[in-house]
N, C-alpha and C. Protein backbone atom coordinates (compact mmCIF):
# COMPACT_ATOMS: atom_id res chain seq x y z
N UNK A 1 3.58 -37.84 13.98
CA UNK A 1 3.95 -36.46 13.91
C UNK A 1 2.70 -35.62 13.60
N UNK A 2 2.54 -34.58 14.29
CA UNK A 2 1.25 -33.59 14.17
C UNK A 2 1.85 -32.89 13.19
N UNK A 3 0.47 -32.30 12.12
CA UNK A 3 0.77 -31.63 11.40
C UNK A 3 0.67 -29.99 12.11
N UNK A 4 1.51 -28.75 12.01
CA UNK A 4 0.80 -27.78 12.33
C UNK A 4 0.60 -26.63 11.64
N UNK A 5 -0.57 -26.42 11.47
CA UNK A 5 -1.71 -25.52 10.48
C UNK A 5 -0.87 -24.17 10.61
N UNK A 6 -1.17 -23.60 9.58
CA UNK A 6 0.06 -22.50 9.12
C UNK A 6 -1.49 -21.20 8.24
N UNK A 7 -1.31 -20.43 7.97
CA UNK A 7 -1.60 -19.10 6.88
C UNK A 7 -0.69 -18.44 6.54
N UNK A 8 -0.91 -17.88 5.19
CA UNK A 8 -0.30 -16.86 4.98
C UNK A 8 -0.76 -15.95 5.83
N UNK A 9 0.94 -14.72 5.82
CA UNK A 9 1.06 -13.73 6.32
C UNK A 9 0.74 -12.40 5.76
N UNK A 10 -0.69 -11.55 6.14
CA UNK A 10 -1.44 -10.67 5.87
C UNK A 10 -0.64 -9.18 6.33
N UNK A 11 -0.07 -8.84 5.77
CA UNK A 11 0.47 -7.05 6.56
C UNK A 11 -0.90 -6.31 6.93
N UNK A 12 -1.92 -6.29 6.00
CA UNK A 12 -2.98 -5.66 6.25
C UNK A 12 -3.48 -5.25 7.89
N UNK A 13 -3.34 -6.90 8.10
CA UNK A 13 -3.72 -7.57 9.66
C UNK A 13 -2.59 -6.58 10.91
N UNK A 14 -2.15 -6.06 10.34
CA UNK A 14 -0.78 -5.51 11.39
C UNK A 14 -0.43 -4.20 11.48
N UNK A 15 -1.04 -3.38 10.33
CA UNK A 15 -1.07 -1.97 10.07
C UNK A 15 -2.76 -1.41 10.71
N UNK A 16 -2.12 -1.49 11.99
CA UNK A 16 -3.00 -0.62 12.68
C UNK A 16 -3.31 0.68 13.11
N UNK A 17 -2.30 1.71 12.70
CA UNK A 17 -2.02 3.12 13.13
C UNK A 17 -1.48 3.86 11.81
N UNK A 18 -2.26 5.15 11.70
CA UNK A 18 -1.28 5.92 10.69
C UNK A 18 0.25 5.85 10.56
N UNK A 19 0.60 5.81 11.77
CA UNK A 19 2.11 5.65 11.83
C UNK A 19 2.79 4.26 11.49
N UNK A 20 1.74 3.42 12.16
CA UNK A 20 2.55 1.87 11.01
C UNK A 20 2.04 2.26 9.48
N UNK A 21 1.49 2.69 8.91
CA UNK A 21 1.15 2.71 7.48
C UNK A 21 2.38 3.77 6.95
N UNK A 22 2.67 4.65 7.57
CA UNK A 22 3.70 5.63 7.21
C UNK A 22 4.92 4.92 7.05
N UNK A 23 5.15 4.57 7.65
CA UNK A 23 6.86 3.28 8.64
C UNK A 23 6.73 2.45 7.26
N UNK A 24 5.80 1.35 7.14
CA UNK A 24 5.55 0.32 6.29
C UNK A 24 5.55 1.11 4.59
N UNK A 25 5.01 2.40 4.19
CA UNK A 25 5.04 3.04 3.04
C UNK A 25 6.43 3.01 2.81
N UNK A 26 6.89 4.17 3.66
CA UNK A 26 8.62 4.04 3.71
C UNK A 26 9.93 3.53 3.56
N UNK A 27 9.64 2.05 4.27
CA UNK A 27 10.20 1.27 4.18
C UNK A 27 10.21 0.72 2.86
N UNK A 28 9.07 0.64 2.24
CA UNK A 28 9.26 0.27 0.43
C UNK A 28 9.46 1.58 -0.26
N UNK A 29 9.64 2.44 0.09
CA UNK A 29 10.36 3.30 -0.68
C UNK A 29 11.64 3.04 -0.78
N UNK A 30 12.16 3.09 0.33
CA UNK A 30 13.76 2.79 0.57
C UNK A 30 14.38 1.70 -0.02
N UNK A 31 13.70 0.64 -0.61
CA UNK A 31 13.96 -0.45 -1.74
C UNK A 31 14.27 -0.02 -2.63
N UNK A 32 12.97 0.98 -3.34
CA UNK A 32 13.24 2.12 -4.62
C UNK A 32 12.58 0.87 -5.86
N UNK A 33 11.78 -0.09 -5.33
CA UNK A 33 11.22 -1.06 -6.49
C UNK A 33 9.44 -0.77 -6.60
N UNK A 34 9.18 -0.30 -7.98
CA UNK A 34 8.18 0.15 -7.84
C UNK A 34 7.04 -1.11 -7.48
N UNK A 35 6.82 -2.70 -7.85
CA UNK A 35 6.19 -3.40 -7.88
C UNK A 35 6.52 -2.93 -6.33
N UNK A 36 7.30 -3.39 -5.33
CA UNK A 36 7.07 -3.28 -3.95
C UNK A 36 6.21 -1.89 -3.42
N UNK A 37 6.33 -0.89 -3.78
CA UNK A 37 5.49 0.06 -3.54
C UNK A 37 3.95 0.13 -3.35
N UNK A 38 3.97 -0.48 -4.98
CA UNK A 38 2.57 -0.76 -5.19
C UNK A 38 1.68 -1.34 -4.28
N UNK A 39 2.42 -2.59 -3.86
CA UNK A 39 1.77 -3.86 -3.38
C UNK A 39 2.33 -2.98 -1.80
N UNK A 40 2.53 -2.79 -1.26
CA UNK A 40 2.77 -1.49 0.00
C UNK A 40 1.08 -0.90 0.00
N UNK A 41 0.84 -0.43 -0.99
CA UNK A 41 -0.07 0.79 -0.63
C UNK A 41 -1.51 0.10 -1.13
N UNK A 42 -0.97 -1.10 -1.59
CA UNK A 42 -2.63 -2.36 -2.08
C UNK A 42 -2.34 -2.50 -0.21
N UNK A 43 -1.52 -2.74 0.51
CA UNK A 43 -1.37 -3.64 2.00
C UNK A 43 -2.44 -2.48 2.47
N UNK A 44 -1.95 -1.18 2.73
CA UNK A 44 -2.50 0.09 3.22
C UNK A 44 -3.65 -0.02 2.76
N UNK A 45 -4.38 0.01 2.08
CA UNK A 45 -5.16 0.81 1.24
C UNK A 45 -6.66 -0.73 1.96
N UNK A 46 -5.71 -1.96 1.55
CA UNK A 46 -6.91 -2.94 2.71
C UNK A 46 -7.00 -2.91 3.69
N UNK A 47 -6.16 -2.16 4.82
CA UNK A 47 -5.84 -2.23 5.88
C UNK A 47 -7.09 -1.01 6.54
N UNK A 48 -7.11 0.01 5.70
CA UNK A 48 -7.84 0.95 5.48
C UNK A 48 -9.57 0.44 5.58
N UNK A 49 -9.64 -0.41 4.31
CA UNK A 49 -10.60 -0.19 3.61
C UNK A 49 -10.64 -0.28 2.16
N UNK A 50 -10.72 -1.10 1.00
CA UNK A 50 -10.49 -0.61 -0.54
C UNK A 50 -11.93 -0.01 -0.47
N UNK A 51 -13.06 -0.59 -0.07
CA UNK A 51 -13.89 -0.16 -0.61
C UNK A 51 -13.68 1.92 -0.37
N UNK A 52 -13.56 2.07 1.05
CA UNK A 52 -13.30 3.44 1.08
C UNK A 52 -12.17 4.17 0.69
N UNK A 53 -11.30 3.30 -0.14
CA UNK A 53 -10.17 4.63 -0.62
C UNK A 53 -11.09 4.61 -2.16
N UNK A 54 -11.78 3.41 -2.78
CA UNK A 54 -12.27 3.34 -3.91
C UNK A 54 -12.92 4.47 -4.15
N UNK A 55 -14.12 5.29 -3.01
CA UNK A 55 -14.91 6.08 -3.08
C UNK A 55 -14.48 6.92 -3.02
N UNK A 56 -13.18 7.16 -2.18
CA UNK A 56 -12.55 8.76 -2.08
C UNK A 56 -11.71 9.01 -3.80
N UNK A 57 -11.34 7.78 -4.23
CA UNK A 57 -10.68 8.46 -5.18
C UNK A 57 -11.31 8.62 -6.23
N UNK A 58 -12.50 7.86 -6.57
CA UNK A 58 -13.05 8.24 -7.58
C UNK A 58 -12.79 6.77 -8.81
N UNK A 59 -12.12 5.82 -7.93
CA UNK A 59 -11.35 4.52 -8.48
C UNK A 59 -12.21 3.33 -8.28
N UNK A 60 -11.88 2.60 -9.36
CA UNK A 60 -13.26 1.44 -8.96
C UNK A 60 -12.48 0.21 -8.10
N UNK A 61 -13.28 -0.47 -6.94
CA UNK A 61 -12.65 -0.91 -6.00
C UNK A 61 -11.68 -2.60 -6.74
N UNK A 62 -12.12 -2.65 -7.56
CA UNK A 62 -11.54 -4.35 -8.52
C UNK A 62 -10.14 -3.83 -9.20
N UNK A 63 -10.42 -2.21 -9.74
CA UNK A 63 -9.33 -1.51 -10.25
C UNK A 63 -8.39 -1.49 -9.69
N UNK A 64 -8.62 -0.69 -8.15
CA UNK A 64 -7.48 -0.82 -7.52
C UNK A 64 -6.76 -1.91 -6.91
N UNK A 65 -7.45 -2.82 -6.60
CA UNK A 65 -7.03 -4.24 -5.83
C UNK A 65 -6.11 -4.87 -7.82
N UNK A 66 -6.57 -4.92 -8.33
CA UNK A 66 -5.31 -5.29 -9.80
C UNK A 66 -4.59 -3.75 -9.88
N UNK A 67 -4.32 -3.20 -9.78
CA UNK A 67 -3.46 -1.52 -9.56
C UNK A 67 -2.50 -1.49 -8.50
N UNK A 68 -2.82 -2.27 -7.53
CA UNK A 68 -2.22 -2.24 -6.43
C UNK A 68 -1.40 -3.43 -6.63
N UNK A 69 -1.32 -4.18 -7.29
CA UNK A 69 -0.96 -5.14 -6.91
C UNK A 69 0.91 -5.58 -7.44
N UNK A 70 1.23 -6.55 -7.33
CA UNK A 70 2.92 -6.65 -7.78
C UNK A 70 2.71 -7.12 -9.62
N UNK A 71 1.97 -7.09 -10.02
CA UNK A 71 1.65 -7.37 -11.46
C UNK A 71 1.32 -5.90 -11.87
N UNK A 72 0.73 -5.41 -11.16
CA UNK A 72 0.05 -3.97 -11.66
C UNK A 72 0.95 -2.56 -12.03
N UNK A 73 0.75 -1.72 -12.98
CA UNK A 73 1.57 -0.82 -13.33
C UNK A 73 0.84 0.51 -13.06
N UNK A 74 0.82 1.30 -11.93
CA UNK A 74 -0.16 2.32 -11.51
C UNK A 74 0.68 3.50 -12.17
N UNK A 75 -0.79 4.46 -13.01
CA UNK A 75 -0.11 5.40 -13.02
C UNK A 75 -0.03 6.62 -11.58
N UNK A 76 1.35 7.58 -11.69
CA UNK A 76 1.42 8.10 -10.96
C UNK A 76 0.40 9.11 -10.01
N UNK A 77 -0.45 9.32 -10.80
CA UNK A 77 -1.40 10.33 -10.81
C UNK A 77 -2.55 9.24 -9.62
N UNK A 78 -2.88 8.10 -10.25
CA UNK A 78 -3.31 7.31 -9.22
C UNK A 78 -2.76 6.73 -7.84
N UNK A 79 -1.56 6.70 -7.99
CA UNK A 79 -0.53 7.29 -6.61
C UNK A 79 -0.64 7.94 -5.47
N UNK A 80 -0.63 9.28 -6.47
CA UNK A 80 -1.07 10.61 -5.54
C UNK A 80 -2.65 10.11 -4.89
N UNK A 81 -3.79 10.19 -5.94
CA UNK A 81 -4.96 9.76 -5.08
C UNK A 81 -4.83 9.14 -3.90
N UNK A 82 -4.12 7.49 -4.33
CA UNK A 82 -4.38 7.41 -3.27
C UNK A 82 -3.98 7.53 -1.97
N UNK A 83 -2.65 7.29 -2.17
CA UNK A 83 -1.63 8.49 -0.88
C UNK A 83 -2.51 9.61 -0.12
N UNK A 84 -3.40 10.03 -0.94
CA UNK A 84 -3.88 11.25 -0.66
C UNK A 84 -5.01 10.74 0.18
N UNK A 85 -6.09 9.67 -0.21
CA UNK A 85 -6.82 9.12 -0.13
C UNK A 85 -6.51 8.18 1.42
N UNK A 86 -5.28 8.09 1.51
CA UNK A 86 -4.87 6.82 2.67
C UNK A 86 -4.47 8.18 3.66
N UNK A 87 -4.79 9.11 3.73
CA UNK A 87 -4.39 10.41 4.90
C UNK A 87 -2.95 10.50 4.67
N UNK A 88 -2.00 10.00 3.43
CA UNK A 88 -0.41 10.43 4.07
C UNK A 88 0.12 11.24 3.09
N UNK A 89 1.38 11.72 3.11
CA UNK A 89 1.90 12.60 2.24
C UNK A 89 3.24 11.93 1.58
N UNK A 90 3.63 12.29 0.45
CA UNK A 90 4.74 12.11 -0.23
C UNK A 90 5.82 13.30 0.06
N UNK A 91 6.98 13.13 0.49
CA UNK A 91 7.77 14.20 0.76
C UNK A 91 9.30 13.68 0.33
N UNK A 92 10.44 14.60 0.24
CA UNK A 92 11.79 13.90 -0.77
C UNK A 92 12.32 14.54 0.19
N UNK A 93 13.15 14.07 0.63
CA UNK A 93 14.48 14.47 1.04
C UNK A 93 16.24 14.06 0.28
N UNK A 94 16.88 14.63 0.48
CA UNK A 94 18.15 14.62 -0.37
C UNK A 94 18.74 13.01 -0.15
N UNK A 95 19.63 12.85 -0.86
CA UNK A 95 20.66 11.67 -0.55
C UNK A 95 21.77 12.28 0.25
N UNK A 96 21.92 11.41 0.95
CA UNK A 96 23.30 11.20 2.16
C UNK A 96 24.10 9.89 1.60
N UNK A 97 25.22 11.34 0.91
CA UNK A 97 26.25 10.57 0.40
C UNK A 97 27.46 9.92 1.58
C-alpha cells in the first residue's frame, strides 16, 4: 500500500482577491466566535503580507502573528488597525428576525 503525502490546509494560499478576504472575514463573523475572527484576519493579514500590515499599523510583526491567532485576545482598537490596514471595512447591519 502507497503511502499518500498530505499538508496542512493553508487559507492564506486561497485568499487571492479583496473579495475572497471580504467573503472569508464575513463568514467568521457570522459564527459570532471571537477566537475564529481573529485567526480569520491572522489568515488575511498573511495572505496580504504580516510583514506589511505590521508597518501600516504601527504593530510589531511577532505581535501580530500571537494577536492573530486562536489563543490570542486582540484588543479592539487593534482590530480596527488592522481591518483598516487589510483595505476592508467593518459595517453592521440589523438582525432578520
Amino acid at each position: 500500500m502507497t503511502k499518500t503525502a498530505t499538508r496542512v490546509w493553508d487559507p492564506a494560499e486561497h485568499l487571492e482577491s479583496d473579495a475572497d478576504m471580504a467573503a472569508y472575514l464575513e463568514a467568521a463573523f457570522e459564527e459570532a466566535d471571537p477566537a475564529l475572527i481573529a485567526v480569520a484576519l491572522g489568515d488575511i493579514a498573511r495572505a496580504k503580507g504580516m510583514s506589511q500590515i505590521a508597518r501600516e499599523t504601527g504593530l510589531g510583526r511577532e505581535s501580530l502573528y500571537k494577536t492573530l491567532s486562536a489563543d490570542g485576545n486582540p484588543e479592539f482598537a487593534t482590530i480596527l488597525k488592522v481591518v483598516q490596514a487589510l483595505g476592508l471595512k467593518l459595517h453592521a447591519t440589523p438582525l432578520v428576525a
